[in-house]
Protein backbone atom coordinates (compact mmCIF):
# COMPACT_ATOMS: atom_id res chain seq x y z
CA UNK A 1 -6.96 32.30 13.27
CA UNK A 2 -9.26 29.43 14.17
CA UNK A 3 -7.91 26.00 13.94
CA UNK A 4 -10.58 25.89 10.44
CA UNK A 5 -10.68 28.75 8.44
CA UNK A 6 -13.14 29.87 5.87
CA UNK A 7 -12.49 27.33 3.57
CA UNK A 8 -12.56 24.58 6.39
CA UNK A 9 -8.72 23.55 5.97
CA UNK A 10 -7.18 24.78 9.47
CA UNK A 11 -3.71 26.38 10.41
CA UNK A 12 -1.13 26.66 7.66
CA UNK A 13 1.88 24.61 8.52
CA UNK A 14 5.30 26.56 8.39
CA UNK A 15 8.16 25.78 4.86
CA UNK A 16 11.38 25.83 4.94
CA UNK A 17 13.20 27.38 3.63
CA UNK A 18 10.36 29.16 2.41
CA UNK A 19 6.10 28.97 2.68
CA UNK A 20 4.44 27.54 -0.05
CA UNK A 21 2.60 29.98 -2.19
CA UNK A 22 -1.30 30.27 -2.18
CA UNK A 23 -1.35 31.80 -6.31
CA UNK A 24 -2.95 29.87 -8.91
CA UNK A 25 -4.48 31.07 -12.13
CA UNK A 26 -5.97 28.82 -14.09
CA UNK A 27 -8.26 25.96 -12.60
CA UNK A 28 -7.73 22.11 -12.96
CA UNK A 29 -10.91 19.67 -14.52
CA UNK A 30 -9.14 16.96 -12.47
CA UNK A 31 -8.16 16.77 -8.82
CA UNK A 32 -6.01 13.99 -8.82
CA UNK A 33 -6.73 12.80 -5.43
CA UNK A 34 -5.09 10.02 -4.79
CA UNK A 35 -3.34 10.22 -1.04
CA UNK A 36 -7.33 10.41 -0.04
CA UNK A 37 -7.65 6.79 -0.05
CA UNK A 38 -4.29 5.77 1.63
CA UNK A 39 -5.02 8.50 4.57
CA UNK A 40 -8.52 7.13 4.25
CA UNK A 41 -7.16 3.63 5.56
CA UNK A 42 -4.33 4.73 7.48
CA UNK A 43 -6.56 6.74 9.92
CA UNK A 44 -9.66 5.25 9.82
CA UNK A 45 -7.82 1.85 10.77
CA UNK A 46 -5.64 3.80 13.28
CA UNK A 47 -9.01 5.31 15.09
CA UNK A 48 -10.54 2.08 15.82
CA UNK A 49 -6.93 0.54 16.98
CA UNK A 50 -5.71 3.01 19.29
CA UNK A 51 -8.03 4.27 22.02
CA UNK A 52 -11.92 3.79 22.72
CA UNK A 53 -11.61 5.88 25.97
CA UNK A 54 -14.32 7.84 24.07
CA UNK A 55 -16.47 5.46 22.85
CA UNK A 56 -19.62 7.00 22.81
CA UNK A 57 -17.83 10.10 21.05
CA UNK A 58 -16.38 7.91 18.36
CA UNK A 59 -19.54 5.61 18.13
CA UNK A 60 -21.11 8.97 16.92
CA UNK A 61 -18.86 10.43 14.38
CA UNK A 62 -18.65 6.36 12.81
CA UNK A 63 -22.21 6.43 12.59
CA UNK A 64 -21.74 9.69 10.72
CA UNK A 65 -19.92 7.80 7.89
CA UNK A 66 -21.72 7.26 4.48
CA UNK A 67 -22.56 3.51 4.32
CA UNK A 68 -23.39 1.83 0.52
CA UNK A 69 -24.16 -1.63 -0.03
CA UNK A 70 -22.24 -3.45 -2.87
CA UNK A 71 -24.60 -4.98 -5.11
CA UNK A 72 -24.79 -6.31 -8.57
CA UNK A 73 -21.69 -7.31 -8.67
CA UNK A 74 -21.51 -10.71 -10.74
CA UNK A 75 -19.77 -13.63 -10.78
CA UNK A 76 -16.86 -12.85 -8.06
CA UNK A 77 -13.72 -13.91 -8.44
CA UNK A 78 -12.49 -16.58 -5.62
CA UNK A 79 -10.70 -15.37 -2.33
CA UNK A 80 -7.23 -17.82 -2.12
CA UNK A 81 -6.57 -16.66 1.61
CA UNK A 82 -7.57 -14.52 4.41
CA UNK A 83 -5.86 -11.56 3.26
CA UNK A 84 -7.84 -7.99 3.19
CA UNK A 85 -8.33 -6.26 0.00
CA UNK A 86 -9.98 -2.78 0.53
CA UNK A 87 -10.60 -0.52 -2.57
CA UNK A 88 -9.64 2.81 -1.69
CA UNK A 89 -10.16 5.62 -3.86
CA UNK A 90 -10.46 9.76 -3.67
CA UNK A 91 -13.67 11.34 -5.15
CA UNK A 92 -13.45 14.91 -6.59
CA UNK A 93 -17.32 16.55 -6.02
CA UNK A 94 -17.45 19.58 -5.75
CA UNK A 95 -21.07 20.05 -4.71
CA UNK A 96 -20.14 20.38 -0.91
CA UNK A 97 -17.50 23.23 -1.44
CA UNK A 98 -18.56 27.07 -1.66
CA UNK A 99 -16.80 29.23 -4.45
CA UNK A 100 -14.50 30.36 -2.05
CA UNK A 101 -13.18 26.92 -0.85
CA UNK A 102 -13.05 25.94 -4.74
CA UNK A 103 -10.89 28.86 -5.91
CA UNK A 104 -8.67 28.58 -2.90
CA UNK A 105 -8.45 25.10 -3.05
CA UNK A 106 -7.43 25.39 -6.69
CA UNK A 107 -9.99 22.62 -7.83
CA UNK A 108 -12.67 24.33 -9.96
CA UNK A 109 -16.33 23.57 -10.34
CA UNK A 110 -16.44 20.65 -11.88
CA UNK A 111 -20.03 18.97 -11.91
CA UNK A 112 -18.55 15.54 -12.09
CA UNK A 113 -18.16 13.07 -9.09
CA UNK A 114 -15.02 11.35 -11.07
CA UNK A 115 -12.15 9.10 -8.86
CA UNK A 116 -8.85 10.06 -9.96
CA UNK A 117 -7.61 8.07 -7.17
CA UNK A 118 -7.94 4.66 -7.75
CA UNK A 119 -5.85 2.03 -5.10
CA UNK A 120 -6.14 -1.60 -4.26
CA UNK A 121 -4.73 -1.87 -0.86
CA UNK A 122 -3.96 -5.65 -0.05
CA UNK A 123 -3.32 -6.76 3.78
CA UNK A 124 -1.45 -10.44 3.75
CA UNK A 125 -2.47 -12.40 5.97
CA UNK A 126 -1.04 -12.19 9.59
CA UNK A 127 -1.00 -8.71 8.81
CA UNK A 128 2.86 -8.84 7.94
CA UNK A 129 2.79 -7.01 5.02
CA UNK A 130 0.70 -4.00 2.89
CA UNK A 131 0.96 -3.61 -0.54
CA UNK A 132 -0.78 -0.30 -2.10
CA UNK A 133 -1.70 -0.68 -5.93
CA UNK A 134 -2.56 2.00 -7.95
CA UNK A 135 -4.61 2.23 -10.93
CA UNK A 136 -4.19 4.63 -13.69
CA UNK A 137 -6.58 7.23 -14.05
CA UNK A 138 -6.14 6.73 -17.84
CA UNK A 139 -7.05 3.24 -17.51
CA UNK A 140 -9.18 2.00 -20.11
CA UNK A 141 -11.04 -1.36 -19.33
CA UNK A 142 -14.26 -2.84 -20.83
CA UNK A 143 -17.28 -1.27 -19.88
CA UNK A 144 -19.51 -3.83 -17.44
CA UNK A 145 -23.10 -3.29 -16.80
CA UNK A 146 -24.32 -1.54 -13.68
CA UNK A 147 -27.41 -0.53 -12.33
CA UNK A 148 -28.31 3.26 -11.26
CA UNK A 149 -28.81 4.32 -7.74
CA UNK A 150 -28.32 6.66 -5.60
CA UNK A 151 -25.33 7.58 -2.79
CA UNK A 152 -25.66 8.67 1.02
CA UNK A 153 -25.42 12.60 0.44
CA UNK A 154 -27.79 12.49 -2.34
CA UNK A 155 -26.52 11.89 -5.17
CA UNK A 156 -27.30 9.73 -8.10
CA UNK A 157 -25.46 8.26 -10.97
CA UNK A 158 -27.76 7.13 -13.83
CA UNK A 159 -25.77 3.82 -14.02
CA UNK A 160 -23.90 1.86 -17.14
CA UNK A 161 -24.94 0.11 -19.81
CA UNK A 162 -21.88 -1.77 -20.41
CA UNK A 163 -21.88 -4.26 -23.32
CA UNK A 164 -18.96 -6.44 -26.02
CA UNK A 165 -16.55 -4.14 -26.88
CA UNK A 166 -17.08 -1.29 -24.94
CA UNK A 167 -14.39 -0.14 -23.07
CA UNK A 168 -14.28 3.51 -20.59
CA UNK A 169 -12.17 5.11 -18.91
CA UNK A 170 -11.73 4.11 -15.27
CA UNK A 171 -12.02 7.08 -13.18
CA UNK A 172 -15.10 7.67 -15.11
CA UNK A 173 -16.94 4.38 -13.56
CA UNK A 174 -17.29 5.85 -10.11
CA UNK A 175 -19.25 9.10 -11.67
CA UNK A 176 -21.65 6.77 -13.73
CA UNK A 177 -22.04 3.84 -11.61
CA UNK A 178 -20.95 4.34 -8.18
CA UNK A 179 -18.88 2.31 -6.04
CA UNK A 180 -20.10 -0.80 -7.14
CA UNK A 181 -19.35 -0.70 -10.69
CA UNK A 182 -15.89 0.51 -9.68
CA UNK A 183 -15.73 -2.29 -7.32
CA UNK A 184 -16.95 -4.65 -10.07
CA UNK A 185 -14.53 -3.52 -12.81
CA UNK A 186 -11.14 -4.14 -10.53
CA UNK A 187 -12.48 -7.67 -9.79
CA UNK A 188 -13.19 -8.66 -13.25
CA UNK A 189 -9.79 -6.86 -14.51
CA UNK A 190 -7.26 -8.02 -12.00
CA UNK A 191 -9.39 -11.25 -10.61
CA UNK A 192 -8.12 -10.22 -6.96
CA UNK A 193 -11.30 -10.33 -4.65
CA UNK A 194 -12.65 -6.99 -3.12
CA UNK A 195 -13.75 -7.45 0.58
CA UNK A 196 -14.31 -3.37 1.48
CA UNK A 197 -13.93 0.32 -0.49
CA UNK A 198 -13.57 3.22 1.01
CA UNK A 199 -13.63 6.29 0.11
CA UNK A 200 -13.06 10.28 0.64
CA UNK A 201 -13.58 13.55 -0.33
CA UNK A 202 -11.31 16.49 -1.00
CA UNK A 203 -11.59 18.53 2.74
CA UNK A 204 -11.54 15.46 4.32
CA UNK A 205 -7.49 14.74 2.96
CA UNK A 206 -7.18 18.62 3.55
CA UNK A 207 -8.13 18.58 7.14
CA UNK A 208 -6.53 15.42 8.42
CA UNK A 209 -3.32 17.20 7.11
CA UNK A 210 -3.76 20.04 8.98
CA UNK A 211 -4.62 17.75 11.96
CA UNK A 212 -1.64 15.57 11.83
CA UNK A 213 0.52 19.48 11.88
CA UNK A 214 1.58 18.76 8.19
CA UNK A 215 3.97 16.58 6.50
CA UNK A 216 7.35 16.98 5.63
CA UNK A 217 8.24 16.56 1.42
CA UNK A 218 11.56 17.21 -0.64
CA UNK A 219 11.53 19.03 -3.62
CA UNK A 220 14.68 17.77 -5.63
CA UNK A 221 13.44 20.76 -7.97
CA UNK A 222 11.89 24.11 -7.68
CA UNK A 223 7.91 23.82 -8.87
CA UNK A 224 5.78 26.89 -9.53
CA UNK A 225 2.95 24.95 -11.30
CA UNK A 226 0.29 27.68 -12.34
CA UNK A 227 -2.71 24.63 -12.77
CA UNK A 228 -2.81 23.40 -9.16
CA UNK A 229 -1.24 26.64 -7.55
CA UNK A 230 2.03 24.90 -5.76
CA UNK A 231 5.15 26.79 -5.72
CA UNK A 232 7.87 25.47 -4.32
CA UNK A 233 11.65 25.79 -4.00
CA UNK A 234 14.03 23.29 -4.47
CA UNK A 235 14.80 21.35 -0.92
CA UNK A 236 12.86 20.28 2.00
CA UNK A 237 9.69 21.97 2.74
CA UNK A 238 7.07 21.18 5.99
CA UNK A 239 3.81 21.97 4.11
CA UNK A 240 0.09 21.73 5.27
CA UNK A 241 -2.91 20.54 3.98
CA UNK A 242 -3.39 22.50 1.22
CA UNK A 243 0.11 22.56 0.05
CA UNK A 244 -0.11 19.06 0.23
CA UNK A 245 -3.51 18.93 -1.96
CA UNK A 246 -1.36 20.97 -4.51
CA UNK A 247 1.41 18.81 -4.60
CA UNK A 248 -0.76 15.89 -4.96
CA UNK A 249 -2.31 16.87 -7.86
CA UNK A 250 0.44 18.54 -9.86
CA UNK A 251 1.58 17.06 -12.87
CA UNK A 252 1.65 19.50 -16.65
CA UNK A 253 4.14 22.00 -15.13
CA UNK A 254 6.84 18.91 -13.91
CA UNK A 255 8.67 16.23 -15.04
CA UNK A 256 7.51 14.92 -18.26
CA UNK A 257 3.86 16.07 -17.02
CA UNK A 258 2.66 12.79 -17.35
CA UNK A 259 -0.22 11.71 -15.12
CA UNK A 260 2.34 8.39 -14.61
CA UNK A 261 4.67 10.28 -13.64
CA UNK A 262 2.58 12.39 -11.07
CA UNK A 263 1.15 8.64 -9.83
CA UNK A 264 5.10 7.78 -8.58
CA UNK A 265 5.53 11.10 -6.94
CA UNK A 266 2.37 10.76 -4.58
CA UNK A 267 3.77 7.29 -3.79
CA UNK A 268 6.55 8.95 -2.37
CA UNK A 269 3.74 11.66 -0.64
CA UNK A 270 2.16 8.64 1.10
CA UNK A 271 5.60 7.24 2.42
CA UNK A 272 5.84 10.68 3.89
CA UNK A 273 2.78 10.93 5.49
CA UNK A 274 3.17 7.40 7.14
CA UNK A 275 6.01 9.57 8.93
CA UNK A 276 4.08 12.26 9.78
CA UNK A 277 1.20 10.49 11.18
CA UNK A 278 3.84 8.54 13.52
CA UNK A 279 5.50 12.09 14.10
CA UNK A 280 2.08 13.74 15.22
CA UNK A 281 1.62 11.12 18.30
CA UNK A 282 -2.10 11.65 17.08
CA UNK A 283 -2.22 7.50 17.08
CA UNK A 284 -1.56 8.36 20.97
CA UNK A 285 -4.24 10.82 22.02
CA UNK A 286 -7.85 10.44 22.19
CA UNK A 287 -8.72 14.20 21.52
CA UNK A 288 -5.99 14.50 18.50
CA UNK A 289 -7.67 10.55 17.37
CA UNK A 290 -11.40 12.77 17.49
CA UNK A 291 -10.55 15.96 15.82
CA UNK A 292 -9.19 13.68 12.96
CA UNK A 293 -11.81 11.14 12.83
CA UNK A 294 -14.43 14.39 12.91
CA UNK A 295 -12.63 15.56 9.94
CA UNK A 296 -12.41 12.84 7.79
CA UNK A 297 -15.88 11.33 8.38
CA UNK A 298 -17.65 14.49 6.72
CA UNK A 299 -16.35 13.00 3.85
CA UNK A 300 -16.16 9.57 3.86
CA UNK A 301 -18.16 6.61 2.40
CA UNK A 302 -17.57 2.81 3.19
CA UNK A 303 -19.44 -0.30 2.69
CA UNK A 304 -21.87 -1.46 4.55
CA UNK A 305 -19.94 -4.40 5.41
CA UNK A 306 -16.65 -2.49 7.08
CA UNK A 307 -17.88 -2.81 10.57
CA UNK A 308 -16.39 -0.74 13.33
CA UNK A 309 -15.49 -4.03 14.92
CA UNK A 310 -13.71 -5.22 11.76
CA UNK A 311 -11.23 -2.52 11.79
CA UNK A 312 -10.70 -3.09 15.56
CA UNK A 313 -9.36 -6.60 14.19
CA UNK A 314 -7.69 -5.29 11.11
CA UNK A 315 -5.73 -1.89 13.27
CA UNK A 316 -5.12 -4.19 15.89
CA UNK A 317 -2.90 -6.71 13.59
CA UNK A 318 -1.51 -3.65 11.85
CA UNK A 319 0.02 -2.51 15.06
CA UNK A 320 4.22 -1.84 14.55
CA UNK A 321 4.13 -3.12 10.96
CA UNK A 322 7.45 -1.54 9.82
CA UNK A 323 7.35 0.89 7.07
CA UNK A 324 9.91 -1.50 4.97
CA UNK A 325 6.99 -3.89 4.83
CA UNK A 326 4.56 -1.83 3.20
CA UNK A 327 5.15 -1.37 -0.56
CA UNK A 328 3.99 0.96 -3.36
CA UNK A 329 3.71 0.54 -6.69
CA UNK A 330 1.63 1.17 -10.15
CA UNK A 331 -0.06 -1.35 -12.21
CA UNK A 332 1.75 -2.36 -15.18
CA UNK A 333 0.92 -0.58 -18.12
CA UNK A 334 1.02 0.54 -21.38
CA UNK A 335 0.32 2.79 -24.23
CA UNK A 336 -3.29 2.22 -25.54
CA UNK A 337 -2.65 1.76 -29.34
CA UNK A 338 -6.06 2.47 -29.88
CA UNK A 339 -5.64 6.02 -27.84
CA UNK A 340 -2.52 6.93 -27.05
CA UNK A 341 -3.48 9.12 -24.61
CA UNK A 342 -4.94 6.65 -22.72
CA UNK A 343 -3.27 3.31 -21.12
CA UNK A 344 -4.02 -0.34 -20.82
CA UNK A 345 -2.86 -2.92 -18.85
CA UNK A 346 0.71 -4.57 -19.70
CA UNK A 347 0.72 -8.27 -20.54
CA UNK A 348 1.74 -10.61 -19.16
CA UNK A 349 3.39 -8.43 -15.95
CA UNK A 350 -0.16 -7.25 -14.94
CA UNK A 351 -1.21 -10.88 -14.86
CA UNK A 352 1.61 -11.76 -12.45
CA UNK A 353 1.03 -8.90 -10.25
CA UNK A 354 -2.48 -9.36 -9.58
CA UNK A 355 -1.61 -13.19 -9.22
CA UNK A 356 0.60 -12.31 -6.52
CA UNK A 357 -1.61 -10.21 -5.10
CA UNK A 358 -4.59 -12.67 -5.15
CA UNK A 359 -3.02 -15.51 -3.86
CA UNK A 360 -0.14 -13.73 -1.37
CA UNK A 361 2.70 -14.83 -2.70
CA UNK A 362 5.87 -13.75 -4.32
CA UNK A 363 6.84 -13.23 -7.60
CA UNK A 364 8.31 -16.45 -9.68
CA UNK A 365 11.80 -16.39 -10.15
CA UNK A 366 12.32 -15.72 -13.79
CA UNK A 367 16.04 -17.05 -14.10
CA UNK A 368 17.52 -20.10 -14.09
CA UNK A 369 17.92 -22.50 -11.44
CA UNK A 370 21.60 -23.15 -10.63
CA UNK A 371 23.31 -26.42 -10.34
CA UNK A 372 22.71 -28.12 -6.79
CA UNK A 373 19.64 -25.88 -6.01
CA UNK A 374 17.12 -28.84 -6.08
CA UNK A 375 15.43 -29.48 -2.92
CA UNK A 376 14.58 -33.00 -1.58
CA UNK A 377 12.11 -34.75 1.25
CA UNK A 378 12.33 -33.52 4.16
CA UNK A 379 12.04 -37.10 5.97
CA UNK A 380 15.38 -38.18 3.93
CA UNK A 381 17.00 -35.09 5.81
CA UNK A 382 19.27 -36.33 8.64
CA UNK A 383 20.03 -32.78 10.43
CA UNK A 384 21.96 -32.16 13.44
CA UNK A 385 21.19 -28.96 15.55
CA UNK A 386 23.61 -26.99 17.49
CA UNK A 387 23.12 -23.91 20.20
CA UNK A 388 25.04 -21.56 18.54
CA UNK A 389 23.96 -17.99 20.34
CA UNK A 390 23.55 -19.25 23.85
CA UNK A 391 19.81 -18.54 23.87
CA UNK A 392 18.81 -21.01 26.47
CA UNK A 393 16.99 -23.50 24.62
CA UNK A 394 17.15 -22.58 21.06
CA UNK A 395 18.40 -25.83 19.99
CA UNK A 396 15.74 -27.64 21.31
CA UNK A 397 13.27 -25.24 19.65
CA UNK A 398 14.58 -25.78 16.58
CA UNK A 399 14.81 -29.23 17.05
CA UNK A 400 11.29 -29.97 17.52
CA UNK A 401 10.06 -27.21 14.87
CA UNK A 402 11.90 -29.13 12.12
CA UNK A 403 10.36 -32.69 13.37
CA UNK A 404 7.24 -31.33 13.28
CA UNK A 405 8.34 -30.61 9.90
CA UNK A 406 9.17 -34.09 8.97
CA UNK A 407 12.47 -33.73 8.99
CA UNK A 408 14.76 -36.57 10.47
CA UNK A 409 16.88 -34.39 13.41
CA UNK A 410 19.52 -36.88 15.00
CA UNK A 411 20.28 -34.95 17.74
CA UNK A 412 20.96 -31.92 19.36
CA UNK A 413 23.07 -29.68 21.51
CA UNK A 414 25.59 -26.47 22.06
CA UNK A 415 27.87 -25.33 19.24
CA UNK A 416 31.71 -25.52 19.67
CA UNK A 417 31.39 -21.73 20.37
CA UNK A 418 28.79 -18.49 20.58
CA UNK A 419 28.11 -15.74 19.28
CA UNK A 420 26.33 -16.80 16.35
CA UNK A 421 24.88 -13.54 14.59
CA UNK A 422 22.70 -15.36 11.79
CA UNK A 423 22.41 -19.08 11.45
CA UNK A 424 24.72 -21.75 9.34
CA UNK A 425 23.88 -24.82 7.43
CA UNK A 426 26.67 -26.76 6.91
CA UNK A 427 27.08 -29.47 4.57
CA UNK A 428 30.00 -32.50 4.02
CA UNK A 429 29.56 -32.54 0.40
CA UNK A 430 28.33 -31.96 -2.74
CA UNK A 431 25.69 -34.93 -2.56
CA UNK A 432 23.96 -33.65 0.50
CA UNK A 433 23.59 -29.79 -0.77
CA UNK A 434 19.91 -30.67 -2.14
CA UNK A 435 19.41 -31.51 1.52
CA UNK A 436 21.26 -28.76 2.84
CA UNK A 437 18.82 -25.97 0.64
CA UNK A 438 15.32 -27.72 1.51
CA UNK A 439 16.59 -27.11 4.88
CA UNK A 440 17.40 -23.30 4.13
CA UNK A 441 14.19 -23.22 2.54
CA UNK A 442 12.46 -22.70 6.18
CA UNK A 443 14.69 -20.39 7.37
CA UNK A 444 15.35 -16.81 7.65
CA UNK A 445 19.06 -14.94 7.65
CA UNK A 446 20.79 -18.50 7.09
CA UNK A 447 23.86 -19.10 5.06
CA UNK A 448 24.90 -22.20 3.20
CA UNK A 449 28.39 -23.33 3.26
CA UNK A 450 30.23 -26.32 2.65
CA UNK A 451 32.56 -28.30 5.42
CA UNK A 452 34.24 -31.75 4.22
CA UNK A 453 34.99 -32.92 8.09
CA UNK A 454 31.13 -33.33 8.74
CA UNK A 455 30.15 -37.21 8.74
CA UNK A 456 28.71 -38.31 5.27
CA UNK A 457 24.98 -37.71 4.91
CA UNK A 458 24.12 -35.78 7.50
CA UNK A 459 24.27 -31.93 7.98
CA UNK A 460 24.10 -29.08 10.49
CA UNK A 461 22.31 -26.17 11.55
CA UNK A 462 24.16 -23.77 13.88
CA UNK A 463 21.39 -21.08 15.17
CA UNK A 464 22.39 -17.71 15.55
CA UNK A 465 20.84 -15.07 18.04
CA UNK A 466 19.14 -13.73 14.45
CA UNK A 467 16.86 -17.10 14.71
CA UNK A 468 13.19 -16.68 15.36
CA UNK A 469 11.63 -19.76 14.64
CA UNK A 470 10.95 -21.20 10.63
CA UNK A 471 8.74 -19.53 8.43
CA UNK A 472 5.11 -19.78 8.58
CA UNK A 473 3.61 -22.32 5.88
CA UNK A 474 0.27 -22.92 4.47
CA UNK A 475 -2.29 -25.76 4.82
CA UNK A 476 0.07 -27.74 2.52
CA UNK A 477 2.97 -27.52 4.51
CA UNK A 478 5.06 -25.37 1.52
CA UNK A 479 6.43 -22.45 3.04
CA UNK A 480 4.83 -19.03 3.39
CA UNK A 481 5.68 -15.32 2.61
CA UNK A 482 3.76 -12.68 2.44
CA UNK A 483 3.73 -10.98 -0.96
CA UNK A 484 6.98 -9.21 -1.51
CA UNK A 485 9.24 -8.07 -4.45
CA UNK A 486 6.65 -6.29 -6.39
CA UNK A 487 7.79 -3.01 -5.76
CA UNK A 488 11.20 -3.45 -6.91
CA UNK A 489 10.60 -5.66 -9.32
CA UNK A 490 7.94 -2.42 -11.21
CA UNK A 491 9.37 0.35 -10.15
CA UNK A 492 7.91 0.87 -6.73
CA UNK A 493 9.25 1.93 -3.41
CA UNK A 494 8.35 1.38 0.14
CA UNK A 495 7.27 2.92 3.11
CA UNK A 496 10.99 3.91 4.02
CA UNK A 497 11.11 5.95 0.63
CA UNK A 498 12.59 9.51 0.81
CA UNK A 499 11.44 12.05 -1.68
CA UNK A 500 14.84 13.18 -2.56
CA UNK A 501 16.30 9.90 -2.83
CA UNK A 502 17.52 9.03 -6.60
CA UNK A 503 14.08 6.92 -7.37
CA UNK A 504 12.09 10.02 -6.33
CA UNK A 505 14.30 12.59 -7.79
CA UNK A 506 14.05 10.86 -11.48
CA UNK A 507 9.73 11.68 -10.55
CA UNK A 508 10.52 15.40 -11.46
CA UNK A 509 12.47 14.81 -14.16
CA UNK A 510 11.82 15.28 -17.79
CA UNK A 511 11.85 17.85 -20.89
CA UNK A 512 12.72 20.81 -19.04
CA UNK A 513 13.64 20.45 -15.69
CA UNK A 514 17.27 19.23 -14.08
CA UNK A 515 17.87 16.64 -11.22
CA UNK A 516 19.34 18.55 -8.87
């Protein structure tokens, strides 16, 4: 068999301990795409930041690429730093597809152009972190005005009238007014500001799976869901494109069948096929990079304003990110009492996440502050620093890092002994422990501890071999993280995630099915 088939979606990858089943009976009004987006970033950045050997090749499949222009789009909330935040979503036409592909595919023949795949994908700044939002399908959210017009393949959307007190469902925006109404509508809702969408079609995600060999998933359940055809036994399973395309959008036969529900299991989808792109070594080879970029361009609409050189920068600063840093997770939601079938978003924990978001920055610590916790100046600081990992000069580094700092360093020099794993502050007594934490504050894998034969008023840092410099810090000299916590905090995971785990095996739960 050719590496596409009939229905365009290549060779079928191989299950264990058995191959997923290609039945289906009744069809779907929804495909549910919503890994389209994330594979839509993840690749497109990785073509432009691996390789060029074939430029003129890849200069001609990223010309193929649907361009729109975002217009219309209103009074724009602010942008609070130089992070990235790309709207990525998965568009279910069907227009493109023959009968064939449509039955086999399990996706109907739907005339609506609706985005059931709705994520915000936010890069921090320095490129140290990504966190992947999604959005509800069942969203509601008031309905803005937007103009018609028309998209690359053809297609037109007679645009939205929008007025006070009208409110729509969200994966119905994209269907009526294109991608800048949907870009629009997440700005206004979540006041985070937009700088790119993409977005892709259903062979495109079907293809690039196929190119990549297929990922690997773990069923803590056995599925036989008769709506999007996947059948499944319980264990680990390497499945292909279409498999995955079933998976992806299966959600009344499993669990509680809530759409919610299905939203949490395809974050656990996308940690998975973070692995399996770094399995495929397609990152590595020019004609692997092609075949994929081929694929997924078909497909594939941007903004005008995503340049190729743009994701140069952006794939270039992505480059070894480590999958702990990236982070999934839902928007905050709830029941909306008007229709309960329907959500809206949860207040006040929406507000915080989007805050976070916006302005890079972790969440507010909701408890207490302990005694002794309070921080001070760092110019009333009087710090001695000691070598204690036998770096050649590490003390000296640190010394003239925390002057720069303001803070008052008195001298420096080797620590009574190495081998120093992670660093220690040490502090004569109780007075000085505001002192003690400000210092803390700019440091990584430190520990605190108190030790009474230190000279009154001044304290100690002891580097360890764990020490790599103090953390970054803004224009205003307060220390900076990238945005982090979110995903635990709401239920998320991150890119380590494992399907099977006991996060992903409560996903499958619900009235009718056991967690094996």
């Amino acid at each position: 068999m050719s590496r596409h088939d009939e229905y365009g979606t290549g060779r079928q990858a191989g299950s264990r301990p058995r191959a997923a089943s290609r039945r289906g009976r009744r069809q779907s009004r929804s495909a549910g795409m919503r890994v389209l987006a994330w594979l839509a970033v993840v690749v497109t950045f990785a073509l432009v930041g691996g390789t060029l050997a074939a430029y003129a090749k890849y200069r001609s499949v990223w010309d193929s690429i649907g361009r729109v222009a975002l217009s219309g789009l209103g009074h724009r909330p602010p942008k609070y730093t130089n992070a990235v935040n790309i709207l990525v979503f998965g568009y279910d036409q069907r227009s493109g597809l023959t009968r064939h592909q449509q039955v086999l595919l399990h996706v109907g023949h739907v005339a609506e152009n609706s985005s059931d795949t709705i994520m915000l994908v936010h890069l921090s700044p320095g490129r140290r972190a990504v966190t992947v939002l999604s959005l509800p399908r069942d969203l509601m959210v008031p309905a803005y005005r937007c103009a018609a017009g028309r998209l690359p393949d053809g297609t037109s959307f007679g645009g939205q009238s929008g007025g006070p007190g009208q409110v729509v469902q969200i994966n119905a925006i994209y269907n009526a007014g294109g991608p800048s109404c949907l870009v629009k509508t997440v700005e206004q809702q979540t006041g985070i500001r937009i700088d790119h969408f993409i977005g892709l079609g259903l062979l495109g995600f079907v293809r690039a799976i196929d190119d990549i060999g297929g990922i690997e998933v773990c069923m803590p359940t056995a599925v036989n869901d008769s709506v999007s055809g996947l059948v499944l036994s319980q264990g680990w399973h390497h499945i292909d494109g279409v498999t995955a395309l079933k998976f992806w959008r299966t959600r009344e036969n499993l669990g509680t069948g809530s759409d919610l529900q299905r939203i949490q299991r395809d974050q656990f989808l996308m940690a998975s096929l973070l692995h399996g792109i770094e399995r495929s070594g397609v990152l590595g080879s020019p004609a692997k990079m092609l075949t994929m970029v081929s694929d997924l361009a078909r497909s594939m609409i941007t903004d005008t304003g995503l340049t190729q050189s743009a994701l140069v920068s952006i794939a270039a600063s992505l480059k070894g990110l480590p999958f702990g840093h990236m982070q999934f997770l839902t928007a905050p939601n709830t029941v909306d009492p008007a229709q309960p079938a329907q959500v809206i978003f949860a207040q006040p924990q929406a507000r915080k996440v989007f805050a976070a978001i916006a302005h890079d920055r972790t969440l507010p610590k909701t408890t207490p502050k302990r005694p002794g916790t309070l921080l001070t100046a760092p110019a009333k600081v009087r710090v001695r620093v000691l070598n204690g990992s036998g770096v050649t000069g590490q003390a000296a580094k640190a010394a003239g890092s925390l002057t720069s700092r303001g803070f008052a360093v008195v001298s420096q020099g080797n620590a009574p002994s190495y081998g120093h794993k992670g660093s220690v502050i040490e502090y004569p007594a109780a007075a000085s422990l505001p002192a003690a934490n400000t210092l803390k504050a700019q440091l990584s894998h430190v520990t605190v501890k108190l030790n009474p034969k230190l000279a009154r008023g001044t304290i100690e840092l002891i580097t360890g071999s764990s020490y790599a410099g103090l953390k970054t810090t803004t224009k205003s000299g307060k220390t900076r993280r990238a945005v982090s916590g979110l995903s635990s905090t709401y239920g998320g995971i991150t890119g380590k995630a494992r399907m099977c785990s006991t996060a992903g095996k409560a996903t499958f739960t619900g009235p009718g099915t056991v967690n094996g």
